[in-house]
Protein backbone atom coordinates (compact mmCIF):
# COMPACT_ATOMS: atom_id res chain seq x y z
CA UNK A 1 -116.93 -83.54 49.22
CA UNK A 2 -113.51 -84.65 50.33
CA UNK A 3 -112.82 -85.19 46.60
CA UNK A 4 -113.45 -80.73 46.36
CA UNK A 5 -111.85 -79.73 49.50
CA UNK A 6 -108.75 -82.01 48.52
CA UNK A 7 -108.71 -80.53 44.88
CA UNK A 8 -109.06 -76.99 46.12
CA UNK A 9 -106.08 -77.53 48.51
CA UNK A 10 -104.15 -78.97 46.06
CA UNK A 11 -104.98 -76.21 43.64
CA UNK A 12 -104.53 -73.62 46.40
CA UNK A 13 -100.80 -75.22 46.77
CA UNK A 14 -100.50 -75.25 43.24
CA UNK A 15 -101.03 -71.42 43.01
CA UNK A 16 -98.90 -70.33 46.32
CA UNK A 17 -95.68 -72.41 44.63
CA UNK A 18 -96.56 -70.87 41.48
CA UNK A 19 -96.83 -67.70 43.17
CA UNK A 20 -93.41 -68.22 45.14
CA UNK A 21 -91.69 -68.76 41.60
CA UNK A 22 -93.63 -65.50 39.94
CA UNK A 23 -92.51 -63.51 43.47
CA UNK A 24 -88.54 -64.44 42.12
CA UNK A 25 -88.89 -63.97 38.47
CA UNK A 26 -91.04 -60.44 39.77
CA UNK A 27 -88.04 -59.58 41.88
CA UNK A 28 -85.48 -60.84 38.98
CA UNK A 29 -87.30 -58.69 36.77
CA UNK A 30 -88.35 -55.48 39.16
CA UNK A 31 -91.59 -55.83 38.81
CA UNK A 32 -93.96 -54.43 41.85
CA UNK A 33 -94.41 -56.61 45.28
CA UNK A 34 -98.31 -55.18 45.51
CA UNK A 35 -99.77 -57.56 43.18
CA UNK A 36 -98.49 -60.55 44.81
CA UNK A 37 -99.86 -59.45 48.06
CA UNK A 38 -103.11 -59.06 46.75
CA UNK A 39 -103.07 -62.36 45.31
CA UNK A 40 -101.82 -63.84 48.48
CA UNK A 41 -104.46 -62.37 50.60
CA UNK A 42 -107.13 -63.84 47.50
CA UNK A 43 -105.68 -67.37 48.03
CA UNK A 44 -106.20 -67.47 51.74
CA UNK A 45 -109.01 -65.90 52.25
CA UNK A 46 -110.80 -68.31 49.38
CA UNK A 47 -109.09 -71.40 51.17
CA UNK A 48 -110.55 -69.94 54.88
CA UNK A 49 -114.02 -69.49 53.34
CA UNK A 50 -114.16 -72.84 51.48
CA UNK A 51 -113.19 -74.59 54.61
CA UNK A 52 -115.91 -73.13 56.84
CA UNK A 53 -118.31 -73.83 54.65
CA UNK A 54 -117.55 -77.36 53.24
CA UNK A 55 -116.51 -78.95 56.64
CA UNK A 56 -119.36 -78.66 58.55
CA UNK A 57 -121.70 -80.09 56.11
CA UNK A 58 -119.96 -83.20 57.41
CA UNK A 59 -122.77 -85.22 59.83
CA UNK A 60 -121.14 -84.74 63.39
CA UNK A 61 -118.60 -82.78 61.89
CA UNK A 62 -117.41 -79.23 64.10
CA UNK A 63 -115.61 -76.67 62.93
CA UNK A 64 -117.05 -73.13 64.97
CA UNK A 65 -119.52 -72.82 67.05
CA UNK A 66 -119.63 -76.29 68.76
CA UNK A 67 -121.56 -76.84 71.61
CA UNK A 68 -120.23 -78.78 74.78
CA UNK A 69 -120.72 -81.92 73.24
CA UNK A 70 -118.99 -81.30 70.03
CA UNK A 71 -121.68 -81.28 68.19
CA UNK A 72 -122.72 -77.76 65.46
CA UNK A 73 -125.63 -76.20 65.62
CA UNK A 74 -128.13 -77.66 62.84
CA UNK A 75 -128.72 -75.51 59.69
CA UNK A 76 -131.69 -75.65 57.94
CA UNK A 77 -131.76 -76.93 54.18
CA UNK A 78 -132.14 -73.09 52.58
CA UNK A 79 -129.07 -72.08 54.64
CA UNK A 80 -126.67 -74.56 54.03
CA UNK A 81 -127.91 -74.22 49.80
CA UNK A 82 -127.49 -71.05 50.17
CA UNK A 83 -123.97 -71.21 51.82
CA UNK A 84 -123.39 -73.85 49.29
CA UNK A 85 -124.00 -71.34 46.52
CA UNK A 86 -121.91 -68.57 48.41
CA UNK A 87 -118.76 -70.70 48.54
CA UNK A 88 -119.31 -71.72 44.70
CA UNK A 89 -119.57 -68.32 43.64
CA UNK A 90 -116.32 -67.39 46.50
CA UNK A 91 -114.75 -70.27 44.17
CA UNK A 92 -115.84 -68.67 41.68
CA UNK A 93 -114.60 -65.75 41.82
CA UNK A 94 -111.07 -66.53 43.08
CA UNK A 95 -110.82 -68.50 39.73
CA UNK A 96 -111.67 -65.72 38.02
CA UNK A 97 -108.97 -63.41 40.12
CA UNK A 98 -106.74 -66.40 39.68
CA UNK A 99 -107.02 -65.94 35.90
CA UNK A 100 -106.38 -62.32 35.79
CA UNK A 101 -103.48 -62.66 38.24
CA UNK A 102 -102.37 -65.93 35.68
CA UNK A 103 -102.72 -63.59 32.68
CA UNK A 104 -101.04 -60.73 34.35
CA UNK A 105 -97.85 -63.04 35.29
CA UNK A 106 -98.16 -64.20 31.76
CA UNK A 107 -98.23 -60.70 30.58
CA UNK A 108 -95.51 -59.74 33.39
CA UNK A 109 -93.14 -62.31 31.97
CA UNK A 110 -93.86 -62.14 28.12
CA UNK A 111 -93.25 -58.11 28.93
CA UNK A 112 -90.16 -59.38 30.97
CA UNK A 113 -88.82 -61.48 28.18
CA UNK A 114 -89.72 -58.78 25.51
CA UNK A 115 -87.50 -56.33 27.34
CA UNK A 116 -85.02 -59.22 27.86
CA UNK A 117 -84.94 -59.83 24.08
CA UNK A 118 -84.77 -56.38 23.36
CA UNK A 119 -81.85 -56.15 25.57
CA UNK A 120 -80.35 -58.90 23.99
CA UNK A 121 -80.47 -57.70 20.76
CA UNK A 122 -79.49 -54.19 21.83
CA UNK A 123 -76.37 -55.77 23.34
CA UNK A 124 -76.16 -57.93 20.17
CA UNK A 125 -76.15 -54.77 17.98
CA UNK A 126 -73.80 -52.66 20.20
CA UNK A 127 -71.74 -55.76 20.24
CA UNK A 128 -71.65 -56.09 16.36
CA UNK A 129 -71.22 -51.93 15.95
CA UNK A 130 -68.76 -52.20 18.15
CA UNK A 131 -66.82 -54.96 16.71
CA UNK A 132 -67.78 -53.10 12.97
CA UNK A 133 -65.75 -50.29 14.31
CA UNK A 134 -63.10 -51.97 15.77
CA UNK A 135 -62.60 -53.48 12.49
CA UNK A 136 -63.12 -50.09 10.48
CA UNK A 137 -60.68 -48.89 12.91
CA UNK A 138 -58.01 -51.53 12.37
CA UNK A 139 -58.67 -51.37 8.55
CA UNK A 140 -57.77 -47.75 9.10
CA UNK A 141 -54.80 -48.44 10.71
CA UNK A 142 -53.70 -50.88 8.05
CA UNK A 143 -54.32 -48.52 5.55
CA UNK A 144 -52.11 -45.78 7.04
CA UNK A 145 -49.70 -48.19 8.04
CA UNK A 146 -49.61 -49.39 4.19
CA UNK A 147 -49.64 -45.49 3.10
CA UNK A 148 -46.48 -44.81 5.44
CA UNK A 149 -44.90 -47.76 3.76
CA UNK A 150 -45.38 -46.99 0.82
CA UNK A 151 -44.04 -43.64 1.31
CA UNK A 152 -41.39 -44.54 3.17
CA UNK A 153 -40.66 -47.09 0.20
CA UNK A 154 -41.24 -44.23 -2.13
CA UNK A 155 -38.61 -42.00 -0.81
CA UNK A 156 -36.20 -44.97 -0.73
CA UNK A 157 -36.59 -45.02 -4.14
CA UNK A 158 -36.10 -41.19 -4.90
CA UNK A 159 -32.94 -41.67 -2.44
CA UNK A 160 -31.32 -44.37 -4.39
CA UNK A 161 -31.95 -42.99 -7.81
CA UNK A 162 -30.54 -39.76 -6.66
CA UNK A 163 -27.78 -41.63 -5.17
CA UNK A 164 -27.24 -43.66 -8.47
CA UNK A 165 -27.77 -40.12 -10.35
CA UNK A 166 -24.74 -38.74 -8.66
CA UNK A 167 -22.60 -41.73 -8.87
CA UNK A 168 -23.49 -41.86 -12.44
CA UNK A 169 -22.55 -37.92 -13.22
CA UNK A 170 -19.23 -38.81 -11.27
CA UNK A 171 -18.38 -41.15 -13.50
CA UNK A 172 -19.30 -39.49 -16.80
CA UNK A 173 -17.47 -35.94 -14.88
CA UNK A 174 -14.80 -38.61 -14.26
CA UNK A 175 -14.72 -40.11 -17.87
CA UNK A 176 -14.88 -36.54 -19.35
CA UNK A 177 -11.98 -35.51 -17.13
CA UNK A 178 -9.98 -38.91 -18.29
CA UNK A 179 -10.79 -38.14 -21.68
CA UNK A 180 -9.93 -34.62 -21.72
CA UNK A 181 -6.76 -35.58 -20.05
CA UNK A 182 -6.23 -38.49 -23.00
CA UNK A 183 -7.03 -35.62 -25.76
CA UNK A 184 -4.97 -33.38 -24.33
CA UNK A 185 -1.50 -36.43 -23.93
CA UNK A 186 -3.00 -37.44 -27.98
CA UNK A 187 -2.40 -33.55 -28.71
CA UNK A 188 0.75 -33.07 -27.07
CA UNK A 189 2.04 -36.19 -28.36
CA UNK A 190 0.97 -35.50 -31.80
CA UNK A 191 2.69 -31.71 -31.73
CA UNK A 192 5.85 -33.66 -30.54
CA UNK A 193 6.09 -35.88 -32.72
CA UNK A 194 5.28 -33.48 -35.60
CA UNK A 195 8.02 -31.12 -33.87
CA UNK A 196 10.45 -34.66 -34.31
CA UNK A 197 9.40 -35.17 -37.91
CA UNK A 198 9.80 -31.74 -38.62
CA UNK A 199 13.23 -31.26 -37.27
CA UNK A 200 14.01 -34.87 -38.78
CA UNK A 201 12.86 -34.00 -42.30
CA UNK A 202 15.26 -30.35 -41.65
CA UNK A 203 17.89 -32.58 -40.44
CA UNK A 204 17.44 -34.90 -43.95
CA UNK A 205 17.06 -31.60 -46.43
CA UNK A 206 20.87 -30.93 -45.22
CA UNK A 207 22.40 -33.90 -45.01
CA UNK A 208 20.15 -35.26 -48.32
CA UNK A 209 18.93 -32.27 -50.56
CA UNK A 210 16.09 -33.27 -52.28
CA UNK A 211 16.63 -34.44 -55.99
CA UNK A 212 15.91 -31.97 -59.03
CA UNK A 213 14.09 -33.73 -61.47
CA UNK A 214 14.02 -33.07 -64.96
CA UNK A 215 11.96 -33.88 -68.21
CA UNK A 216 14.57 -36.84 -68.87
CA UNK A 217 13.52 -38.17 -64.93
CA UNK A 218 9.34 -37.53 -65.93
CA UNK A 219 10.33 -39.88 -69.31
CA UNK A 220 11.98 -42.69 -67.35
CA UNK A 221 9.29 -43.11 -64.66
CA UNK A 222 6.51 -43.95 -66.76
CA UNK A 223 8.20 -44.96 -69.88
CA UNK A 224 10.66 -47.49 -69.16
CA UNK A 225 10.56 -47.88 -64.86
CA UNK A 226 6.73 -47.57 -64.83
CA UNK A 227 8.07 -45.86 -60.94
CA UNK A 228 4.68 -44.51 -60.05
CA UNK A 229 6.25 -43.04 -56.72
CA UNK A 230 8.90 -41.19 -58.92
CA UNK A 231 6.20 -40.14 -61.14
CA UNK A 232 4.04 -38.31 -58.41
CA UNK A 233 7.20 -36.79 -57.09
CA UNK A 234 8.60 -35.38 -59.76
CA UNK A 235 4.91 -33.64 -61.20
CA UNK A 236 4.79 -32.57 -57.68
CA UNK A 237 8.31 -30.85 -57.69
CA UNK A 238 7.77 -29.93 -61.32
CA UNK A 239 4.20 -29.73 -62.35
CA UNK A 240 4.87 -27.65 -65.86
CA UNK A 241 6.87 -30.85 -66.75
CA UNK A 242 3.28 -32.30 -67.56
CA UNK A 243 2.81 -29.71 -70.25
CA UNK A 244 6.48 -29.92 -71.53
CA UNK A 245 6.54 -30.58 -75.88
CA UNK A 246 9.52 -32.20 -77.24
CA UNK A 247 11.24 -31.49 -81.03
CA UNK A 248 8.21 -33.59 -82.52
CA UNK A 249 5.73 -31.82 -80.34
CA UNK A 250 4.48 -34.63 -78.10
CA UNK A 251 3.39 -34.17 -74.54
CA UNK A 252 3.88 -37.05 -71.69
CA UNK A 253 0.11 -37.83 -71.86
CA UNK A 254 0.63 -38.57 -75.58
CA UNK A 255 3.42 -41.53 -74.90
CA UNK A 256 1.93 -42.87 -72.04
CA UNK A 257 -1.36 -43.57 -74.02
CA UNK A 258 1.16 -45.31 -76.80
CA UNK A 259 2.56 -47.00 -73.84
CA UNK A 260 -0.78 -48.40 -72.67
CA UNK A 261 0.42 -46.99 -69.05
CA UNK A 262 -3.00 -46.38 -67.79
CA UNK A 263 -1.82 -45.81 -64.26
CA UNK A 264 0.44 -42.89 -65.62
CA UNK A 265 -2.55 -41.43 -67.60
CA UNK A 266 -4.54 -41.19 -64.45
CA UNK A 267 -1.97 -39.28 -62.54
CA UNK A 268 -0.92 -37.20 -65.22
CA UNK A 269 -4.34 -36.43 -65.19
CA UNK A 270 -5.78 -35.90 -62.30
CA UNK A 271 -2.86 -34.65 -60.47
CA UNK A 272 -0.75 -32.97 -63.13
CA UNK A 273 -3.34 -31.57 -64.98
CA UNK A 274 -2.65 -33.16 -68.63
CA UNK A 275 -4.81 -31.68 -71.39
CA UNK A 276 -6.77 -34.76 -72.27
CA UNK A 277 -7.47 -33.81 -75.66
CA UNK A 278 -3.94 -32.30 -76.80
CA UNK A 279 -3.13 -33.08 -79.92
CA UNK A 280 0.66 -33.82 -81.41
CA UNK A 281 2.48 -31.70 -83.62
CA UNK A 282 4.83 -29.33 -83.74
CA UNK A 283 1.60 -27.11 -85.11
CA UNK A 284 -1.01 -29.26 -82.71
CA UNK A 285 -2.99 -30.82 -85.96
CA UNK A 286 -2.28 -34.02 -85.21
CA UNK A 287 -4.08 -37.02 -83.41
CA UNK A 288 -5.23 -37.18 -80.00
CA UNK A 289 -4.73 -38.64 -77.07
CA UNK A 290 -7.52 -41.15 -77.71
CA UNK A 291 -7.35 -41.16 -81.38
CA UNK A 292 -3.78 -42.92 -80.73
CA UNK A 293 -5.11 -45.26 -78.37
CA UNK A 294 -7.84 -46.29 -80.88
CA UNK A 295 -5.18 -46.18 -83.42
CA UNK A 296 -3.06 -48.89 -81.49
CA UNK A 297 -5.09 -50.99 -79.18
CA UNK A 298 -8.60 -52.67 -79.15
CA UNK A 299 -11.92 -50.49 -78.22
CA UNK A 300 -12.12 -52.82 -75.17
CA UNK A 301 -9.31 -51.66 -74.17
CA UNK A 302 -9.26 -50.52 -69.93
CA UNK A 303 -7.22 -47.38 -71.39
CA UNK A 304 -10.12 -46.03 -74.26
CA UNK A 305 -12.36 -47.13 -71.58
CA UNK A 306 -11.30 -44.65 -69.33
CA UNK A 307 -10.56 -42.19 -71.53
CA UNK A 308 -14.16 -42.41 -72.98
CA UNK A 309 -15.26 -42.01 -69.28
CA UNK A 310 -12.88 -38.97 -68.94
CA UNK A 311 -14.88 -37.38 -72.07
CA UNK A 312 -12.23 -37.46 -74.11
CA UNK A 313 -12.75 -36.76 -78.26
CA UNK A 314 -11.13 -39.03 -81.20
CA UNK A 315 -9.40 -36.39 -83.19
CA UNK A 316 -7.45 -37.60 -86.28
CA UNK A 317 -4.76 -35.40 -87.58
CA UNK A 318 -5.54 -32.51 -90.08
CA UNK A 319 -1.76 -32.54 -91.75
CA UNK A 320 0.31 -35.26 -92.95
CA UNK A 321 3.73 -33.82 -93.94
CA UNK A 322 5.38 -35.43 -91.09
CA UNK A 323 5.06 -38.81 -90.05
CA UNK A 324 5.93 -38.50 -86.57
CA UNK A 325 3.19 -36.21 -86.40
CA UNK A 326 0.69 -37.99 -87.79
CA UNK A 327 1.49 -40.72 -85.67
């Protein structure tokens, strides 16, 4: 019996510290007070019956209603059974409360650490949006940051290509104007000079008159001088000189082709004007010009070459009476 009492204390201890710590975690929490005053008033009144009840079955044992000696009144057998059976089912029955108030602590605090969790992971969430927008919001910045760089780099651009633009047009406008201004010094210096060499050539026409050249001067400078300078000059004073017959009716193309003077042909040519296919004679029915070529040099000749390039025509003389001609 001491055994149950002990066991029941111990159990009633048990459930008042476990109570104590369920009163803080209930006030932590905000649960209600009631429950634990309920539970409280179970627990004592369970431990007041059990006591009455147990300790007097003790032999000379008093608990209430001693006499003067100190000894209880006697029960009989059914009572104290009875009371036996009373306290078990009292015992009983605070287990059972005991249980419901266990499972409504456990309930209490698995609610408690439900919400607590839920808390947690709302905070955790509002934590991690938050943080998600602080770093949306700093990518934002960074990205407008980056676009006004990139402007601003932009218009640096613009700003030195303009600037190079216009440094570039000042020189060209700069280089025009310089060679405008060159032209112009080229032009006047050219108009002078001509101006000088006009007035010089005046100044030579009367102290030097220019020579008048004759058939005799056309002979000598591609017969016997071969003076290709003279020549020019006097077909260009004289051009009809070119055309000119003499008593055995030869023309200036005629002896230079017996002179093998193929310089003097070209000339009298091409800037006198020489008939490339007159022929000699007093009467023109002699040879040609190429006929006497063939007549005195080899077809290889540079001098038939050319005059077979020039198109000219191998015409032998029609009339023999005169040798001269016919030469």
């Amino acid at each position: 019996m001491k055994t149950l009492v002990k066991e029941k204390l111990d159990e009633t201890k048990d459930m008042t510290t476990e109570k104590k710590v369920m009163q803080k975690e209930v006030k932590r929490t905000g649960s209600g007070k009631t429950v634990w005053k309920w539970v409280a008033l179970f627990a004592l009144f369970g431990t007041s019956v059990l006591a009455i009840q147990i300790i007097p079955m003790r032999k000379g044992s008093c608990f209430l209603f001693c006499d003067g000696n100190g000894n209880g009144h006697e029960q009989d057998s059914r009572s104290s059974q009875q009371s036996h059976a009373e306290a078990a089912a009292q015992v009983k029955a605070t287990e059972e409360k005991l249980a419901q108030v266990k499972d409504a602590e456990a309930a209490a605090q698995r609610k408690a650490a439900e919400e607590k969790l839920a808390q947690v992971k709302a905070a955790e969430a509002a934590a991690q949006r938050k943080a998600t927008e602080e770093k949306l919001a700093q990518v934002k910045d960074a990205e407008a940051a980056a676009k006004v760089k990139a402007a601003e780099v932009k218009l640096a651009q613009v700003k030195a290509a303009e600037a190079a633009a216009q440094v570039k047009a000042a020189e060209v406008k700069r280089a025009q104007v310089k060679a405008a201004e060159v032209k112009r010094a080229q032009v006047k210096a050219a108009e002078a000079a001509a101006q000088v060499k006009a007035e010089e050539a005046k100044l030579a026409q009367v102290k030097d008159p220019a020579p008048v050249y004759v058939l005799g001067d056309l002979r000598d400078a591609f017969l016997f001088k071969k003076d290709i300078v003279k020549l020019k000059a006097v077909i260009q004073q004289n051009p009809s000189l070119v055309h000119h017959r003499d008593a055995h009716g030869w023309e200036p193309i005629h002896e230079a082709v017996r002179n093998g003077n193929l310089d003097a042909v070209k000339i009298l040519l091409n800037e006198g004007g020489a008939n490339i296919d007159a022929r000699v004679g007093s009467t023109g029915q002699g040879g040609s010009a190429l006929w006497l070529a063939k007549k005195n040099r080899d077809a290889s000749h540079p001098l038939i070459v050319y005059l077979l390039e020039r198109g000219a025509q191998s015409i032998a003389p029609t009339q023999t009476t005169n040798k001269k001609v016919e030469l």
